[in-house]
C-alpha atoms as a PDB file:
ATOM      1  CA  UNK A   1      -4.237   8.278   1.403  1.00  0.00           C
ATOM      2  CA  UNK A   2      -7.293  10.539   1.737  1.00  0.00           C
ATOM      3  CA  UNK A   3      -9.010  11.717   5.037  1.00  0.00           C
ATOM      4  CA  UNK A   4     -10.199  12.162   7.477  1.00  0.00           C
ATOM      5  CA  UNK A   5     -14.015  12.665   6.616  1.00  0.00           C
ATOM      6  CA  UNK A   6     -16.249  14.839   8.549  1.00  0.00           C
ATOM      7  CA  UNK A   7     -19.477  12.075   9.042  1.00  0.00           C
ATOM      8  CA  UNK A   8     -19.267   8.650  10.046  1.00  0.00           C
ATOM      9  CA  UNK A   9     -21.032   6.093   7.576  1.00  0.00           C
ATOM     10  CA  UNK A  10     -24.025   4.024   8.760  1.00  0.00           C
ATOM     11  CA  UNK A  11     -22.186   1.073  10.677  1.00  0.00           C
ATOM     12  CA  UNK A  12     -22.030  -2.632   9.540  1.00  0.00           C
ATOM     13  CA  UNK A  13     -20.496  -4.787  11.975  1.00  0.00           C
ATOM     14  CA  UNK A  14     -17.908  -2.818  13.914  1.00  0.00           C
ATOM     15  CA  UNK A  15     -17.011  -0.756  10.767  1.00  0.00           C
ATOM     16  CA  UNK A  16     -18.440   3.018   9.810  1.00  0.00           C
ATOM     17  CA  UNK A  17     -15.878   4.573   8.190  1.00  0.00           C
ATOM     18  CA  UNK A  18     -13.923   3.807   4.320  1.00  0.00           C
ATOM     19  CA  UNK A  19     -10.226   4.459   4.065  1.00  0.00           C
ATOM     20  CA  UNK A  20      -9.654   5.363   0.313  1.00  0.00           C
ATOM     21  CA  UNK A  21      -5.877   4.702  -0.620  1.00  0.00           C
ATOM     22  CA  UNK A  22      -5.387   6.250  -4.393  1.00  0.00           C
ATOM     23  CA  UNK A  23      -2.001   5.075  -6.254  1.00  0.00           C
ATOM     24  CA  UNK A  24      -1.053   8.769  -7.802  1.00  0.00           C
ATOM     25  CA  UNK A  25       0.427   7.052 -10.752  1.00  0.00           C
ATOM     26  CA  UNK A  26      -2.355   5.065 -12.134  1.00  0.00           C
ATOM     27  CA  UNK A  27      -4.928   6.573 -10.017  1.00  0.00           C
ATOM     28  CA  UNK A  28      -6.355   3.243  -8.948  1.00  0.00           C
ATOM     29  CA  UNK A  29      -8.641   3.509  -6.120  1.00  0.00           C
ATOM     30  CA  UNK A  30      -8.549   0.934  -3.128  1.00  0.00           C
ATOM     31  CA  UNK A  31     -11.469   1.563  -1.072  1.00  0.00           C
ATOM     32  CA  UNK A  32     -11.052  -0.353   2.917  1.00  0.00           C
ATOM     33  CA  UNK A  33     -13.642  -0.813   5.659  1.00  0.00           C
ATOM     34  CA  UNK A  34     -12.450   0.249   9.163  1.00  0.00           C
ATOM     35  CA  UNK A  35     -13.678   1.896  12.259  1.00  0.00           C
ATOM     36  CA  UNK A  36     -13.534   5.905  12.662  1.00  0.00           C
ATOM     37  CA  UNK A  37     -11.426   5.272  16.026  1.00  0.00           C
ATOM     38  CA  UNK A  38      -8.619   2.856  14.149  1.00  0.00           C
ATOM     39  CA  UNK A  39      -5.089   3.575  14.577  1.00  0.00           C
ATOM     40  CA  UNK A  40      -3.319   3.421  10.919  1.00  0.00           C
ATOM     41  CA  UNK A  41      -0.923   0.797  12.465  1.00  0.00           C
ATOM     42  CA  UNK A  42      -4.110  -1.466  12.884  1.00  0.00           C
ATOM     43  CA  UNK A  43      -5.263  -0.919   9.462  1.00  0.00           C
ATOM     44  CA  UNK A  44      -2.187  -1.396   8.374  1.00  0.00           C
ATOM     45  CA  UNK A  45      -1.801  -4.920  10.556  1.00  0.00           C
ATOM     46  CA  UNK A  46      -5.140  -6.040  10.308  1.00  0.00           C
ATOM     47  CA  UNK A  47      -6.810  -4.943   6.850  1.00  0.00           C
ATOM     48  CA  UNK A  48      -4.048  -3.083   4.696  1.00  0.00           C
ATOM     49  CA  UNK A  49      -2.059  -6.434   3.992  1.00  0.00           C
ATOM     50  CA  UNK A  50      -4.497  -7.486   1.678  1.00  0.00           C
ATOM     51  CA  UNK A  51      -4.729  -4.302  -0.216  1.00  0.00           C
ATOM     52  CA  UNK A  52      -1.272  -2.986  -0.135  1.00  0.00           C
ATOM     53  CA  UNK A  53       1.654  -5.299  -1.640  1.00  0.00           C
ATOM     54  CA  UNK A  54       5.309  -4.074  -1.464  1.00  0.00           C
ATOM     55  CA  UNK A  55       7.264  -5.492  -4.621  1.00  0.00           C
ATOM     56  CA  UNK A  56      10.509  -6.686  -2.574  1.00  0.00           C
ATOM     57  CA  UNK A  57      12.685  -7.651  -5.410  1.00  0.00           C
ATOM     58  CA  UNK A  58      15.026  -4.997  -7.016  1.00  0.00           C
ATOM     59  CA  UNK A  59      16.145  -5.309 -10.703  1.00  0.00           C
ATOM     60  CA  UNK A  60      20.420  -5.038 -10.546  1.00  0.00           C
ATOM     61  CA  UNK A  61      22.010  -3.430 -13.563  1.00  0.00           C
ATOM     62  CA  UNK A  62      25.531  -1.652 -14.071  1.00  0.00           C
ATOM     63  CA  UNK A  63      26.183   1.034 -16.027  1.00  0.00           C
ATOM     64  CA  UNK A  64      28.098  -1.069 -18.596  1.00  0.00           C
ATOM     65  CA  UNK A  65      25.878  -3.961 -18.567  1.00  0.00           C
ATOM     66  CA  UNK A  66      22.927  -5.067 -20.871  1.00  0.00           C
ATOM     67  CA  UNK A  67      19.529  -5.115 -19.915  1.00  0.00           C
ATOM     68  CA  UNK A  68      19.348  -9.003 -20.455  1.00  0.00           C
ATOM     69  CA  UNK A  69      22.687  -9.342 -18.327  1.00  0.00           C
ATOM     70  CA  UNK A  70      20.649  -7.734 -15.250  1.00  0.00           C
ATOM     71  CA  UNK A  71      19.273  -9.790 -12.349  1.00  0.00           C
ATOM     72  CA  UNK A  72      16.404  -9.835  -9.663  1.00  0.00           C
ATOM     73  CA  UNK A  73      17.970  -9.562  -6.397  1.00  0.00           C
ATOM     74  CA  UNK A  74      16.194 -10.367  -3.365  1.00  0.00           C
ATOM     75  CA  UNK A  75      18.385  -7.562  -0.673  1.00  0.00           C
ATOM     76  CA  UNK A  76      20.558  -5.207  -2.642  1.00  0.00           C
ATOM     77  CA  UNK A  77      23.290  -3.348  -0.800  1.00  0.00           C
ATOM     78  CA  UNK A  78      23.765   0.042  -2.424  1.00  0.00           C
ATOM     79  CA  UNK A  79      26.702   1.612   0.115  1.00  0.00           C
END
């Protein structure tokens, strides 16, 4: 995530400032209307849900299996 920035935007609504989340592998660029004065756990709650998705499935496979004999597992206990 980038910020903070040093000037507040002209407002719309109740929102004057752009939260830019980059992803640093792609560097895909998610640009997200809030207020200067927002906590991060509000734009998290209230506007980040529909930017940021968390894949919540992990991909099991042992050393001595194949690739095809892997499966999606919805919790995976690792200890």
């Amino acid at each position: 995530m980038t910020g903070p920035f040093n000037r507040v935007l002209p407002r719309v609504g109740n929102l004057d400032t752009i939260l830019v989340v980059v992803n640093r592998f792609s560097k895909y660029a998610t640009f997200i209307p809030t207020r200067s004065e927002c906590k991060a756990e509000e734009v998290i709650n209230k506007r980040g849900r529909n930017h940021i998705h968390r894949n919540t499935f992990y991909l099991v496979q042992w050393a001595e299996q194949s690739r095809e004999a892997a499966t999606w597992e919805k919790e995976v206990d690792l200890w």
